[in-house]
Every structure is written in structure tokens, then in C-alpha cells.
N, C-alpha and C. Protein backbone atom coordinates (compact mmCIF):
# COMPACT_ATOMS: atom_id res chain seq x y z
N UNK A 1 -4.68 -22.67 -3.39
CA UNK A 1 -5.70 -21.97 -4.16
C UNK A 1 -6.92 -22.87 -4.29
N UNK A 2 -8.23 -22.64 -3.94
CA UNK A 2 -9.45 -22.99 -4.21
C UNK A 2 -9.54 -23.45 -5.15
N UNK A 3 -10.10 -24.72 -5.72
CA UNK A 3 -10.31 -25.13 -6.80
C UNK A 3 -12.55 -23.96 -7.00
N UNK A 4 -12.13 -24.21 -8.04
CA UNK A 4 -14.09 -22.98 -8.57
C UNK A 4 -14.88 -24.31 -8.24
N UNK A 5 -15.79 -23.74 -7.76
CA UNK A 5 -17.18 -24.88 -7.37
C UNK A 5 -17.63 -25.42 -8.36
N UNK A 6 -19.01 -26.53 -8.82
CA UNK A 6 -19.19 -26.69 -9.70
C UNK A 6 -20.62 -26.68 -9.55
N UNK A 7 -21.45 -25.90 -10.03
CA UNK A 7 -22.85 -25.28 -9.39
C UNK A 7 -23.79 -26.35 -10.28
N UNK A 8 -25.30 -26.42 -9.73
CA UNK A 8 -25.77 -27.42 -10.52
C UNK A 8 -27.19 -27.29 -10.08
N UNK A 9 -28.29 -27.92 -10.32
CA UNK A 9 -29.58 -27.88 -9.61
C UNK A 9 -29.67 -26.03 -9.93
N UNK A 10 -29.80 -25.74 -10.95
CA UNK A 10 -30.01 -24.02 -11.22
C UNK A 10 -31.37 -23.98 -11.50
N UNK A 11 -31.84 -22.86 -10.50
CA UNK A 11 -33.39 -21.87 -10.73
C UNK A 11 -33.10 -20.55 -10.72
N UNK A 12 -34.35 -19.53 -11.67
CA UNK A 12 -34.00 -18.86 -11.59
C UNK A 12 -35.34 -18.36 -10.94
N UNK A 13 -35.16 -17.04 -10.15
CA UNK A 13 -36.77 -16.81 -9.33
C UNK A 13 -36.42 -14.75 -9.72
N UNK A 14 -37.11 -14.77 -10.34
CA UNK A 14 -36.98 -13.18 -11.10
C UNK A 14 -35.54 -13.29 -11.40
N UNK A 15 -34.75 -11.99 -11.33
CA UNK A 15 -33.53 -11.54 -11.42
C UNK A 15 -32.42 -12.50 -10.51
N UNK A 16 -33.54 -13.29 -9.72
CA UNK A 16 -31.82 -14.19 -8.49
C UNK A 16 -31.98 -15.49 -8.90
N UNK A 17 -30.79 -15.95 -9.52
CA UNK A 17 -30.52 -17.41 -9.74
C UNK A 17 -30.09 -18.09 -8.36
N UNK A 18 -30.63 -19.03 -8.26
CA UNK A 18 -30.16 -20.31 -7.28
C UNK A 18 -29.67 -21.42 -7.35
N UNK A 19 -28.64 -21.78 -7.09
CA UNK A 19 -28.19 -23.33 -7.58
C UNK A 19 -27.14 -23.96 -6.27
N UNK A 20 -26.76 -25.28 -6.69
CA UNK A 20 -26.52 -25.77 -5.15
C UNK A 20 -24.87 -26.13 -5.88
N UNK A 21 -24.37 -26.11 -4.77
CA UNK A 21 -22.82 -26.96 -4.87
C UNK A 21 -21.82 -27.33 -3.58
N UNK A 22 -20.74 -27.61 -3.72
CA UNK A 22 -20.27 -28.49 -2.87
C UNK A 22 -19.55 -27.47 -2.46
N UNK A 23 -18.91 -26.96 -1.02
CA UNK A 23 -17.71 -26.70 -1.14
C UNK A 23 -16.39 -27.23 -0.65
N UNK A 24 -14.96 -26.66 -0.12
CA UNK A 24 -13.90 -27.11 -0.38
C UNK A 24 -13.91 -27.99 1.16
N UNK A 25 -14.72 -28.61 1.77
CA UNK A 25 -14.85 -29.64 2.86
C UNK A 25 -15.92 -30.65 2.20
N UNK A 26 -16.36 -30.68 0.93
CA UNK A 26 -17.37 -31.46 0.48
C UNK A 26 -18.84 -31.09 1.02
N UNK A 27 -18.87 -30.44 1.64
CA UNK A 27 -20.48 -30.18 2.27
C UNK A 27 -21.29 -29.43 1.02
N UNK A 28 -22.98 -29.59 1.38
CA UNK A 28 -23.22 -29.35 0.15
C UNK A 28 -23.77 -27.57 0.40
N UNK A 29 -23.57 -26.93 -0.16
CA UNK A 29 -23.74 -24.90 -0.06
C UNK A 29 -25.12 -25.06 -1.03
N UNK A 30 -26.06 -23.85 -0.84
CA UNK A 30 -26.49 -23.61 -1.77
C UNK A 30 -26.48 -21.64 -1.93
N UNK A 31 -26.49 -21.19 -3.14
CA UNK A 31 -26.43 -19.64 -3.28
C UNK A 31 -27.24 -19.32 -4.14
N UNK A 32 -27.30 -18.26 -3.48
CA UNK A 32 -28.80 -17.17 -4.16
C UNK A 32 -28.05 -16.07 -5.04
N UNK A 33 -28.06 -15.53 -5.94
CA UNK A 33 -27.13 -14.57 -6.42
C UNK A 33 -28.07 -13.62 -7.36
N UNK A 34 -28.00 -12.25 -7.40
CA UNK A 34 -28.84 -11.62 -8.07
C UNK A 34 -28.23 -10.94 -9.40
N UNK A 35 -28.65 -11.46 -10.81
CA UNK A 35 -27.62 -11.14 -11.98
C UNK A 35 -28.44 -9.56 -12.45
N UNK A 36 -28.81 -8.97 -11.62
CA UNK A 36 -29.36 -7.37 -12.04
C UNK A 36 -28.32 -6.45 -12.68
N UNK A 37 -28.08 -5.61 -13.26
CA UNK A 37 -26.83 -5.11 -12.74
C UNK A 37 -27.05 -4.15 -11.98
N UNK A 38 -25.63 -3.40 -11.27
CA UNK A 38 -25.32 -3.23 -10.61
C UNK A 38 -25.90 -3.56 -8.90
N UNK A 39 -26.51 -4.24 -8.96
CA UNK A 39 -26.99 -4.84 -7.77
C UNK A 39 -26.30 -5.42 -6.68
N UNK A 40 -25.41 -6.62 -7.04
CA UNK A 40 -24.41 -7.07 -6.02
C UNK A 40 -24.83 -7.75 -4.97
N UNK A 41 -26.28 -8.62 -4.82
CA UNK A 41 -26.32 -9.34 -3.81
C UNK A 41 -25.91 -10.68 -4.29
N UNK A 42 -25.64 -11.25 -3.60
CA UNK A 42 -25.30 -12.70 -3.52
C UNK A 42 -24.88 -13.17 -2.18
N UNK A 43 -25.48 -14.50 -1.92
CA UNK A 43 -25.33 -15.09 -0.29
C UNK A 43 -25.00 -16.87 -0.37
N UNK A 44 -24.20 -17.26 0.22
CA UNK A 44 -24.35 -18.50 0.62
C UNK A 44 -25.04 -19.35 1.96
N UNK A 45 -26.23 -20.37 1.83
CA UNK A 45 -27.05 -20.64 2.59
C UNK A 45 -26.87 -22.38 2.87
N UNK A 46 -26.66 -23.07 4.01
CA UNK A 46 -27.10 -24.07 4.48
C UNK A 46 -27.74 -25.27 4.07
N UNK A 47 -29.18 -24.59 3.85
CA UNK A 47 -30.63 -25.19 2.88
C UNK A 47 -30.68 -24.94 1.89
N UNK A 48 -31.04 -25.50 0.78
CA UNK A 48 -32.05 -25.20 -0.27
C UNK A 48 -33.27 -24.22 -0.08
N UNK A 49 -34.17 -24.42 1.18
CA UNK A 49 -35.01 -23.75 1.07
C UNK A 49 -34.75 -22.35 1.47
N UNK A 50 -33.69 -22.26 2.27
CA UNK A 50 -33.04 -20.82 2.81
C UNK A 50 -32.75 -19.82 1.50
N UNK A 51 -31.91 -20.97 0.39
CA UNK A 51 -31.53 -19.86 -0.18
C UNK A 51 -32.93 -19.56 -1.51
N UNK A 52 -33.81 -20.70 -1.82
CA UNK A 52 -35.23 -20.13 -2.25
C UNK A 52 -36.01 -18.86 -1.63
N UNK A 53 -36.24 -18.88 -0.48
CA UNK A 53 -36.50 -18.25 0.34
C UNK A 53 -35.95 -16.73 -0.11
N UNK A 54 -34.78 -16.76 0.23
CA UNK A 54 -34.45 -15.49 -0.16
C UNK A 54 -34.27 -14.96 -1.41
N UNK A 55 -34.01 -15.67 -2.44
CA UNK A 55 -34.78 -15.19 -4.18
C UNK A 55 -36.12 -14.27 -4.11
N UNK A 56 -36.92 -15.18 -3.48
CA UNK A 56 -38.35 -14.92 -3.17
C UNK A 56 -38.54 -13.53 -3.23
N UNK A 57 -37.79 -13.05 -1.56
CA UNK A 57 -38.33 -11.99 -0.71
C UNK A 57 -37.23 -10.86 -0.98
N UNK A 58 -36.41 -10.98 -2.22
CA UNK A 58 -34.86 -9.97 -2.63
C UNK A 58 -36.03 -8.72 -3.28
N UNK A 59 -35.28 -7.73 -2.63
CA UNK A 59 -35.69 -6.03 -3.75
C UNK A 59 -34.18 -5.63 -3.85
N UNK A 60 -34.15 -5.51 -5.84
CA UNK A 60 -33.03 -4.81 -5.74
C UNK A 60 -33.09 -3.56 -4.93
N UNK A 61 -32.13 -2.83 -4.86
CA UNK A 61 -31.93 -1.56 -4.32
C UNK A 61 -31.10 -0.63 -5.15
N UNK A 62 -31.21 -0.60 -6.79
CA UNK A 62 -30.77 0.02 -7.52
C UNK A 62 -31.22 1.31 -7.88
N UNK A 63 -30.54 2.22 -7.74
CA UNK A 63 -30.45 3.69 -8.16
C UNK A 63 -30.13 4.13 -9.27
């Protein structure tokens, strides 16, 4: 079982928080996650700037 990440370096850019963490090979992830509700995006990215990037340029798509 996965030990839970431990997220850190948190921004928030409108509705999508970003913050960076390690995962279960030690490499470092960073994720974009959108706390709207019912929205449901969230991504894991490479860069820092990847996952800024996409905060940026997110439209919810809520109905």
C-alpha cells in the first residue's frame, strides 16, 4: 500500500491549487488540482512550470 504524499511549495492560481511532492521512487511530481466543485480536474506534471502553466490556462466545465 502507498504510503499518501506529502505536498508542499502550495499556490493557489484561481480555483487550481498547485503544490509539489515526491513520489513512491523519490522523484519530485508536481500537481495542479482544481478544488471547484464538481469539477474534477486534477493532473500530475514533471515541472513546476508545467503544472503552473496549466492552473493558468484551466476553464472549469461545470454545468
Amino acid at each position: 500500500m502507498p504510503a499518501n504524499p506529502r505536498f508542499r511549495r502550495f499556490v493557489r492560481i484561481g480555483p487550481v491549487q498547485v503544490a509539489t511532492y515526491y513520489d513512491g521512487r523519490g522523484r519530485e511530481k508536481h500537481t495542479a488540482a482544481c478544488s471547484a466543485p464538481r469539477c474534477g480536474f486534477s493532473a500530475d506534471y514533471d515541472s513546476r512550470t508545467a503544472a503552473e502553466l496549466a492552473a493558468r490556462t484551466h476553464r472549469c466545465r461545470i454545468r
